[in-house]
C-alpha atoms as a PDB file:
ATOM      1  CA  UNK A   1       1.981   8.791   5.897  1.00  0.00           C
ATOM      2  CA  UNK A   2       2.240   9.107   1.707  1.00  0.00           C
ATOM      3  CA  UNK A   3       2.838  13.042   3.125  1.00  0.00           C
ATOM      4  CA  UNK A   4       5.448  12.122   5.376  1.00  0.00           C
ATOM      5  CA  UNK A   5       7.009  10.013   2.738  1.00  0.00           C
ATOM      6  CA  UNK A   6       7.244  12.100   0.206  1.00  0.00           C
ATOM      7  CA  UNK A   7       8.476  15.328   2.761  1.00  0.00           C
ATOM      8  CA  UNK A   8      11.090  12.869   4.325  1.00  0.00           C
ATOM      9  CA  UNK A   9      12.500  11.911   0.347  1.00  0.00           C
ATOM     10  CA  UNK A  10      12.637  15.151  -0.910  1.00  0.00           C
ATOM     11  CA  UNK A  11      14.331  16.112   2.562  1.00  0.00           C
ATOM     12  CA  UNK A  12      17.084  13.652   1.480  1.00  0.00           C
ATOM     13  CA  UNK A  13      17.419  14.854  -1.653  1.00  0.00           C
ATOM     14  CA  UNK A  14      18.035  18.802  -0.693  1.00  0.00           C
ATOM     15  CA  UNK A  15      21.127  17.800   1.341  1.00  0.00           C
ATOM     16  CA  UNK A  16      22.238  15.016  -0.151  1.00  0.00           C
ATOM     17  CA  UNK A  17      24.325  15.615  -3.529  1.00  0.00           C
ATOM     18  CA  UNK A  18      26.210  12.163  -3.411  1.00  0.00           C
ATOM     19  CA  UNK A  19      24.271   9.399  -5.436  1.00  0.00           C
ATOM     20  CA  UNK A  20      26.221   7.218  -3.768  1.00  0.00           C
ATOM     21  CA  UNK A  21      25.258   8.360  -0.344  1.00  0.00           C
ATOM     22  CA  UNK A  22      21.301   9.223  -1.459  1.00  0.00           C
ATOM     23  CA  UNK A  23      19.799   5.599  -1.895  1.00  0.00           C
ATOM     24  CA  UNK A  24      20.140   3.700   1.092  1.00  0.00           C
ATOM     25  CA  UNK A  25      18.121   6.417   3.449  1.00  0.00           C
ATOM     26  CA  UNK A  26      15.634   6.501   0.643  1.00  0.00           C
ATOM     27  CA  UNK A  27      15.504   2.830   1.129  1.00  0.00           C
ATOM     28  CA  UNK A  28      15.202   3.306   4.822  1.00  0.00           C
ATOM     29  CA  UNK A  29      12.566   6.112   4.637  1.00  0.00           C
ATOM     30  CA  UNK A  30      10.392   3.948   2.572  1.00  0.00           C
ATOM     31  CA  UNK A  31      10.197   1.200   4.771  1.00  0.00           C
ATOM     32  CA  UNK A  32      10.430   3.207   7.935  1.00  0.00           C
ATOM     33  CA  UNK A  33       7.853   5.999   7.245  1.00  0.00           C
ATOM     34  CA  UNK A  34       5.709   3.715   4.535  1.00  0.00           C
ATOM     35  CA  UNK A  35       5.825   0.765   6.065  1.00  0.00           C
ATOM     36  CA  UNK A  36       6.818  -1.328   2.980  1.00  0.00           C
ATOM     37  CA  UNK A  37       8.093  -4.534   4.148  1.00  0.00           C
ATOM     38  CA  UNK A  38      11.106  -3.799   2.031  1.00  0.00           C
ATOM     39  CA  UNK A  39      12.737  -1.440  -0.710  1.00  0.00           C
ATOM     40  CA  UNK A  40      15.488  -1.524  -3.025  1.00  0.00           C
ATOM     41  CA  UNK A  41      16.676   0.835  -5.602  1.00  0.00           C
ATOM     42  CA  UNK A  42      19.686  -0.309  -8.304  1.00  0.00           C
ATOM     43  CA  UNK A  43      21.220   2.261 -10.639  1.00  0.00           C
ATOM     44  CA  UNK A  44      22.338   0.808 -13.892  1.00  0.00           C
ATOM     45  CA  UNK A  45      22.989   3.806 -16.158  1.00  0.00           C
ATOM     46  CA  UNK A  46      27.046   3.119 -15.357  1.00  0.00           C
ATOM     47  CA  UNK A  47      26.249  -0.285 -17.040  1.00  0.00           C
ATOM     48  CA  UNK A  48      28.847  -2.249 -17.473  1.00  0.00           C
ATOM     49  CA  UNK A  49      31.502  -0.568 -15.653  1.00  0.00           C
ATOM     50  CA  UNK A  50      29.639  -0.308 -12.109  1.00  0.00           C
ATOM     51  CA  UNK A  51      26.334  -1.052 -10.698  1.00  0.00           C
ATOM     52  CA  UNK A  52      25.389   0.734  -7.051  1.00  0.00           C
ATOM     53  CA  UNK A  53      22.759   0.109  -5.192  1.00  0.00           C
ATOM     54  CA  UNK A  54      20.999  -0.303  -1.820  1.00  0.00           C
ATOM     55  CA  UNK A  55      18.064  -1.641   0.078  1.00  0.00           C
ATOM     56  CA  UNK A  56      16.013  -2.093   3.588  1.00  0.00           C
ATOM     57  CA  UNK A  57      14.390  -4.821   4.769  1.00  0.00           C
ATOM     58  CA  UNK A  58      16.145  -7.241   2.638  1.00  0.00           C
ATOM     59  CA  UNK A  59      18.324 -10.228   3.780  1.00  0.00           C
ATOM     60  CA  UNK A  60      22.061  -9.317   2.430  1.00  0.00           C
ATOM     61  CA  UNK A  61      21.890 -12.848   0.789  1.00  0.00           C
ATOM     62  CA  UNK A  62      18.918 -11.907  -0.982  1.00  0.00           C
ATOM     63  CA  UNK A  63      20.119  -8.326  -2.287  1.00  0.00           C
ATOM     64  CA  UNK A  64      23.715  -9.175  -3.203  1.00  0.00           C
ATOM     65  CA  UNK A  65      22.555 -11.846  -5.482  1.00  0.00           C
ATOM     66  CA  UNK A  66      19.980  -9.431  -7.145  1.00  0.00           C
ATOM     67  CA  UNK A  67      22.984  -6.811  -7.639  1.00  0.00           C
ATOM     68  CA  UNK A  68      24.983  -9.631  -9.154  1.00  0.00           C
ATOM     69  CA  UNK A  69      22.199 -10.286 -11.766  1.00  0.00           C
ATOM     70  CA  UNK A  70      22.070  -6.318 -13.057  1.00  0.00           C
ATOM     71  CA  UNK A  71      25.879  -6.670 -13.235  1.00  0.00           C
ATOM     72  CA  UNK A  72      25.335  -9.136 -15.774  1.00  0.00           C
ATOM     73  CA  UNK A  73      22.876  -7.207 -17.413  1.00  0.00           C
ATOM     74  CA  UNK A  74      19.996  -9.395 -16.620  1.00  0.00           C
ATOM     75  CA  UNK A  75      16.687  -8.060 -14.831  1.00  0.00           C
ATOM     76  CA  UNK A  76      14.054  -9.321 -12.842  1.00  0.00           C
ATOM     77  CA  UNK A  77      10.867  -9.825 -13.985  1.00  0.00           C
ATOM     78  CA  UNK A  78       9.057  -7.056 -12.231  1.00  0.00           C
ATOM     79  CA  UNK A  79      12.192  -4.984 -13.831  1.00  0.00           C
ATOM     80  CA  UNK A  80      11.789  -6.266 -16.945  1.00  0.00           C
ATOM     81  CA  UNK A  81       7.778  -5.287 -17.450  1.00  0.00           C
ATOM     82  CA  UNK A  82       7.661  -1.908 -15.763  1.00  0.00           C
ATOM     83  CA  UNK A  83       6.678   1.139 -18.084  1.00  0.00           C
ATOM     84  CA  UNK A  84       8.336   4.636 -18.103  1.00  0.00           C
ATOM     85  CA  UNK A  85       5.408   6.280 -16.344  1.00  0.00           C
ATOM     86  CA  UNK A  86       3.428   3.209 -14.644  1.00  0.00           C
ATOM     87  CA  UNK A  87       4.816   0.980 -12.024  1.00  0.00           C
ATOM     88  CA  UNK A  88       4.074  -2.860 -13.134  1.00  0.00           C
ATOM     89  CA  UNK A  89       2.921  -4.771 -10.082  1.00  0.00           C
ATOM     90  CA  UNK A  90       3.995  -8.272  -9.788  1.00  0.00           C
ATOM     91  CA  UNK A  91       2.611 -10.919  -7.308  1.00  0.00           C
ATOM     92  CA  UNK A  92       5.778 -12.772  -6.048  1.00  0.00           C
ATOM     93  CA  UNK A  93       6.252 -16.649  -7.368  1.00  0.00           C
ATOM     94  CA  UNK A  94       2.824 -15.967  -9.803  1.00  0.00           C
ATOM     95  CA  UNK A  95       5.009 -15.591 -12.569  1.00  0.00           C
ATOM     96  CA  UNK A  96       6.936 -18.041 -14.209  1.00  0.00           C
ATOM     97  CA  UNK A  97       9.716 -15.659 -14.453  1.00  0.00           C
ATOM     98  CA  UNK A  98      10.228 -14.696 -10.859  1.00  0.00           C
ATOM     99  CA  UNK A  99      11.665 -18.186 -10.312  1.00  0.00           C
ATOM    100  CA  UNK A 100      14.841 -16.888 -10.713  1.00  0.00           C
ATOM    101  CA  UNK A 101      14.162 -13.814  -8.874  1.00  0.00           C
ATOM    102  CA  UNK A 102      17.073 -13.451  -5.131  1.00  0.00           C
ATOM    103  CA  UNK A 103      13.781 -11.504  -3.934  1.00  0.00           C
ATOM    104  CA  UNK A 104      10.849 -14.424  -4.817  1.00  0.00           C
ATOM    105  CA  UNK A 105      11.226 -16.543  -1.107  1.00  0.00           C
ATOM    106  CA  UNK A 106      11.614 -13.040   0.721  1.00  0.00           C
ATOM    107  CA  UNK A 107       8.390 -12.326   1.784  1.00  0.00           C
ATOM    108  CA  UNK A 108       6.109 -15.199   0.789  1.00  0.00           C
ATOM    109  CA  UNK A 109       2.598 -13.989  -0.502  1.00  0.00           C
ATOM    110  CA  UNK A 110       3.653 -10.423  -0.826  1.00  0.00           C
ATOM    111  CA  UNK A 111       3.379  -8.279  -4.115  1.00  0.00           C
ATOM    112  CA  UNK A 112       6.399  -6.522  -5.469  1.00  0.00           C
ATOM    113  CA  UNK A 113       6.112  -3.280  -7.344  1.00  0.00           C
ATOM    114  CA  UNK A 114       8.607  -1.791  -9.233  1.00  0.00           C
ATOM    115  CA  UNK A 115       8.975   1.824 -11.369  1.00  0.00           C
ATOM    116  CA  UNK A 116      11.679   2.633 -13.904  1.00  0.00           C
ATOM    117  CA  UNK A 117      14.417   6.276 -12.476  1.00  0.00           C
ATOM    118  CA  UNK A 118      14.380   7.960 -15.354  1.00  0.00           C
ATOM    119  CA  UNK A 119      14.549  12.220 -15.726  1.00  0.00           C
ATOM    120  CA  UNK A 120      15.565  14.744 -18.644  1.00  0.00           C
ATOM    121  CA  UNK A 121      15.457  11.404 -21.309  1.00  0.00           C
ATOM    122  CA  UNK A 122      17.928  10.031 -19.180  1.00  0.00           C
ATOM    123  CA  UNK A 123      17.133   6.065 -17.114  1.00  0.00           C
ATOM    124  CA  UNK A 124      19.194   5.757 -14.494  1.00  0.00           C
ATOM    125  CA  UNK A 125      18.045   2.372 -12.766  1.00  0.00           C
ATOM    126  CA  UNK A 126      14.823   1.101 -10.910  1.00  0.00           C
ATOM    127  CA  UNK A 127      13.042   1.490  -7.571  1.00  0.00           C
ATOM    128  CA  UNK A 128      11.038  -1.394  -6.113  1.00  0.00           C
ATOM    129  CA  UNK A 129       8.922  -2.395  -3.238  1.00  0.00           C
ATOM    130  CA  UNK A 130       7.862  -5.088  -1.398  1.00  0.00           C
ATOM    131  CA  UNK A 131       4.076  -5.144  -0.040  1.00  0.00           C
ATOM    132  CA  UNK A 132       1.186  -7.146   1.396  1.00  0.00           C
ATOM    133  CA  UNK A 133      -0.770  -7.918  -1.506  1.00  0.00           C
ATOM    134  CA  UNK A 134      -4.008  -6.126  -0.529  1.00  0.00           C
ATOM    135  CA  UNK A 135      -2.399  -2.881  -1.012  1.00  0.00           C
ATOM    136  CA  UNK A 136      -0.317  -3.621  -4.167  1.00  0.00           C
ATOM    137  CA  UNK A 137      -2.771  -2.603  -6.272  1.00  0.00           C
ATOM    138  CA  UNK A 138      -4.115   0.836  -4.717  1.00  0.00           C
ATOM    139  CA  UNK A 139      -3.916   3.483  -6.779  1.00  0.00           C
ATOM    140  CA  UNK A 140      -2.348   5.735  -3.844  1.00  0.00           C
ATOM    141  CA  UNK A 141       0.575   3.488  -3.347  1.00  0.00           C
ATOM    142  CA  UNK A 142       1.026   3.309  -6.934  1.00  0.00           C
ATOM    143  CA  UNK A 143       0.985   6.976  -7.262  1.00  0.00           C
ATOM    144  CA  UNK A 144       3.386   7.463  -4.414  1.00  0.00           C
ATOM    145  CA  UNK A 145       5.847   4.908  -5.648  1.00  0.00           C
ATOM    146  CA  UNK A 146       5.634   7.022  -8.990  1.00  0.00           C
ATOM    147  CA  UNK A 147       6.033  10.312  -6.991  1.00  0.00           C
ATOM    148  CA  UNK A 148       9.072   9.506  -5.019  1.00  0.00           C
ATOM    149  CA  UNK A 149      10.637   7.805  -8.157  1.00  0.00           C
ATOM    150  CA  UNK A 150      10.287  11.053  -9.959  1.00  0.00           C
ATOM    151  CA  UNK A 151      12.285  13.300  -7.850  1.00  0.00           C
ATOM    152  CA  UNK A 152      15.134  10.442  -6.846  1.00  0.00           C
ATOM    153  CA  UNK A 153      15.651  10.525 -10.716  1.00  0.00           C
ATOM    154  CA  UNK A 154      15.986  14.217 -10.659  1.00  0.00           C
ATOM    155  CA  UNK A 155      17.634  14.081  -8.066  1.00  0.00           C
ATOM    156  CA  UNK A 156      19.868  12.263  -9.613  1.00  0.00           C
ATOM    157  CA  UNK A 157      20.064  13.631 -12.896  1.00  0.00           C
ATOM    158  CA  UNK A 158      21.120  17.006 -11.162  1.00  0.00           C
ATOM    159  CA  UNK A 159      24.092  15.199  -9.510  1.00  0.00           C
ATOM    160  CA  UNK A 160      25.046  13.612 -12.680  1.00  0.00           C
ATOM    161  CA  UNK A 161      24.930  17.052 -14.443  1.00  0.00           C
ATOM    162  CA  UNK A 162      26.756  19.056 -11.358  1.00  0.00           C
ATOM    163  CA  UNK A 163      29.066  16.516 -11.875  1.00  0.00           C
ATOM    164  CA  UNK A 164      29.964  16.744 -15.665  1.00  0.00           C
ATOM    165  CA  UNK A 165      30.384  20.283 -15.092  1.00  0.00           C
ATOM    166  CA  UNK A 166      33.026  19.581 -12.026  1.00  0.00           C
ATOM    167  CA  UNK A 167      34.755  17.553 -14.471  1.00  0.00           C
ATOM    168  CA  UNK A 168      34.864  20.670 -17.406  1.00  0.00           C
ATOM    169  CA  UNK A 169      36.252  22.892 -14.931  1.00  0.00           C
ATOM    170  CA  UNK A 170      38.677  20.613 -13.572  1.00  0.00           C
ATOM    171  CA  UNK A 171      39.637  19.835 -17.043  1.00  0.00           C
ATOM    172  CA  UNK A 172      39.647  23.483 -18.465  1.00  0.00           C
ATOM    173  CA  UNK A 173      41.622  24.361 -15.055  1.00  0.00           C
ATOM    174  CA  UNK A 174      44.298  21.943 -15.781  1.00  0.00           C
ATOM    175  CA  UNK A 175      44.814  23.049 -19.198  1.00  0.00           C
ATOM    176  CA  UNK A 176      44.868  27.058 -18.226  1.00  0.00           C
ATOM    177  CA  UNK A 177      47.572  26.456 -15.225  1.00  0.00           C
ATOM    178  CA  UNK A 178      49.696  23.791 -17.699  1.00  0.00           C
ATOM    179  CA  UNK A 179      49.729  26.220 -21.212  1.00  0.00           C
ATOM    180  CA  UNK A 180      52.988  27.566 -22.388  1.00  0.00           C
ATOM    181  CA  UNK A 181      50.994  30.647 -23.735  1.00  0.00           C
ATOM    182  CA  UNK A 182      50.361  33.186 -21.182  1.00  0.00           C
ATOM    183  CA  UNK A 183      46.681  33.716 -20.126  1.00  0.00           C
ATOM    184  CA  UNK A 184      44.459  36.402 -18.628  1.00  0.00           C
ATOM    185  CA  UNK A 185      41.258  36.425 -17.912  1.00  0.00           C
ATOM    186  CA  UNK A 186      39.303  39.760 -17.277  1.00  0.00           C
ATOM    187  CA  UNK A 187      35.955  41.003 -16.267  1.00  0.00           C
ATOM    188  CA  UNK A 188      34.463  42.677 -19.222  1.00  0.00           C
ATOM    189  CA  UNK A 189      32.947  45.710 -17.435  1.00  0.00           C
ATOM    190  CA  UNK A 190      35.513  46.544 -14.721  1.00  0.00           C
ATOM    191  CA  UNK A 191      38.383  45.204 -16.512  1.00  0.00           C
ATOM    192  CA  UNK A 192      40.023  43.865 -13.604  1.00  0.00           C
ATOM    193  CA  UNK A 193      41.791  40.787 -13.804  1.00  0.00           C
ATOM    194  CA  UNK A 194      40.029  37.494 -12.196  1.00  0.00           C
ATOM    195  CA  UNK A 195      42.830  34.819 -13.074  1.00  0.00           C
ATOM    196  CA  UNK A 196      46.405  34.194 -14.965  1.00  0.00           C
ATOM    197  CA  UNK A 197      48.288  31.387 -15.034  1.00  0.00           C
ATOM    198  CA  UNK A 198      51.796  31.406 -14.423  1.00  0.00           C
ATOM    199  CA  UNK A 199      53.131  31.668 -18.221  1.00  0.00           C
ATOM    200  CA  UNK A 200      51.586  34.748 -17.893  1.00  0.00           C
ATOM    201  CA  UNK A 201      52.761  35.808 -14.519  1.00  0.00           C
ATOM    202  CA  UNK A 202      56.320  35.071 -15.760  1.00  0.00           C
ATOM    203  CA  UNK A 203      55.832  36.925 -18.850  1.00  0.00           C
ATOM    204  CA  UNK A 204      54.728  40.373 -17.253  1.00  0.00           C
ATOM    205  CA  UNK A 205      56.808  39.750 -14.132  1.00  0.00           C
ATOM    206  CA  UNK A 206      53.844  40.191 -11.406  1.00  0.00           C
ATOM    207  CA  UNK A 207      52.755  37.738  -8.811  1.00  0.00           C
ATOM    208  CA  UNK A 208      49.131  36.741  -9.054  1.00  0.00           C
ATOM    209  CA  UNK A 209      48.026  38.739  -5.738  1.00  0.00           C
ATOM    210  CA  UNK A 210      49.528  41.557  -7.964  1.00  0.00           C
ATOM    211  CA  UNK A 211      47.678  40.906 -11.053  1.00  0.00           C
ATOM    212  CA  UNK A 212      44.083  40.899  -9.238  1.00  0.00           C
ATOM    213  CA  UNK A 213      44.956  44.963  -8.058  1.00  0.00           C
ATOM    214  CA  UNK A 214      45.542  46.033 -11.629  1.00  0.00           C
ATOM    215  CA  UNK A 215      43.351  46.298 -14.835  1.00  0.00           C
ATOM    216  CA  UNK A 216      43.727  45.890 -18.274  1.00  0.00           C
ATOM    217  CA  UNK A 217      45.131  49.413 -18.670  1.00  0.00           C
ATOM    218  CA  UNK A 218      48.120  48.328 -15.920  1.00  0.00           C
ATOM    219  CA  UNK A 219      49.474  46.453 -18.742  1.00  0.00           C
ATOM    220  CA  UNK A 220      49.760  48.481 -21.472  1.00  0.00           C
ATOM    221  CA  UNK A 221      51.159  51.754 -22.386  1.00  0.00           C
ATOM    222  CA  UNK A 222      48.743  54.378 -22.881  1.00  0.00           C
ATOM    223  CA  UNK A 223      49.077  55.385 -26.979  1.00  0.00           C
ATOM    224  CA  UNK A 224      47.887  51.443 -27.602  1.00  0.00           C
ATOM    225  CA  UNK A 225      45.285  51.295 -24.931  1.00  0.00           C
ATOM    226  CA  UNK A 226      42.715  52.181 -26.867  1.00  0.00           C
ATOM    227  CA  UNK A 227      43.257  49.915 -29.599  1.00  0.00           C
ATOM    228  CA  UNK A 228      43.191  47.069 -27.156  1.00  0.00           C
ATOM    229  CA  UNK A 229      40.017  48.460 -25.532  1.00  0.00           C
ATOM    230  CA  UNK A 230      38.609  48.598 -29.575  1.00  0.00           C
ATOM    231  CA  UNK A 231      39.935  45.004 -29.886  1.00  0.00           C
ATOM    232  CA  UNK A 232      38.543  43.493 -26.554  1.00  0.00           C
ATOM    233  CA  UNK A 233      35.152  45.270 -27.245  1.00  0.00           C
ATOM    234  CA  UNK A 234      34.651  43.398 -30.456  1.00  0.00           C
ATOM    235  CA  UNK A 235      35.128  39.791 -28.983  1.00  0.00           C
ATOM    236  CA  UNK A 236      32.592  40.680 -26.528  1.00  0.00           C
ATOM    237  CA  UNK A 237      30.171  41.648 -29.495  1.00  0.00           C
ATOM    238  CA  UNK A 238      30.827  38.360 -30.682  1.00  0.00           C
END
């Protein structure tokens, strides 16, 4: 089962490159495949400007609550104690704390566990369980919990990083195709041109379907060609 677990997670993660579409069947698989009476998992790194989250096995009037207290930048208890690489494992309504807690009248005389996503430096929220008490404390499910934690908050660091770099290139894309200047960009060992925007296209009078047949002696006349060539050379040298 702690095989399954894990193989079903990091199936999830493979396909799945939308964090807001990869916790609720994480959430699912743990209680499914575990058998954890229920799961949650909140991401707070986009603190305060949005919280997401998801869970299975958990009452909607439980969880909503719960995702109303990390908007506030509060935390449960269980939240509040757990370590960077050790999950902290709470017994529900033993601490004074947990009074407060949406979860604490879910599943009376269960233990909650709970285990910090963090990856690369980066925390991006926390994972918990709910389960019978006798097992709370086994090193296995401890050591699961850790496992699958682990690669949800790689997971999600490489989403978060795929999409910062979306952003550059829609960014850098925006300001190429709006310059006044004309711009060309060619591959440095064919020389053929990849891309120009349209100050460019105007300026040498071609259409871009034109521009990607020709290289960067198509554009200019033979007696300065090699000064270019000398010129173009040198940037690549740095």
């Amino acid at each position: 089962a702690v095989l399954r677990s894990i193989r079903n997670v990091n199936q999830i993660i493979v396909t799945e490159r939308r964090r807001d579409r990869l916790l609720q069947p994480i959430c699912d698989g743990l209680t499914q495949t575990r058998g954890f009476l229920g799961a949650w998992c909140v991401l707070t790194d986009a603190l305060p400007e949005c919280v997401e989250g998801a869970n299975a096995g958990f009452e909607d009037s439980s969880f909503s609550p719960l995702m109303e207290m990390f908007k506030r930048g509060e935390r449960p208890a269980c939240c509040r104690q757990v370590g960077p690489s050790q999950p902290v494992v709470v017994e529900c309504n033993r601490l004074a704390d947990c009074t407060g807690c949406p979860f604490v009248n879910a599943f009376p005389g269960t233990s909650a566990m709970a285990v910090r996503l963090a990856s690369q430096g980066n925390a991006y929220g926390y994972l918990g369980v709910c389960v019978p008490s006798e097992y709370a404390n086994d090193e296995e499910e401890q050591s699961l919990l850790l496992e699958i934690a682990g690669d949800v908050a790689f997971a999600l660091h490489s989403i978060k990083t795929e999409e910062s770099r979306d952003t550059s290139q829609r960014t850098l894309r925006a300001i190429f195709e709006a310059a006044k200047d004309g711009i060309l960009l060619a591959d440095a060992e064919t020389r053929r041109f990849v891309m120009a925007n349209d100050a460019l296209c105007e300026t040498l009078g071609y259409a871009r379907e034109e521009l990607r047949d020709m290289t960067v002696a198509d554009i200019h006349p033979p007696e300065d060609f090699p000064r270019v060539i000398a010129k173009f050379e040198k940037q690549l040298r740095g």
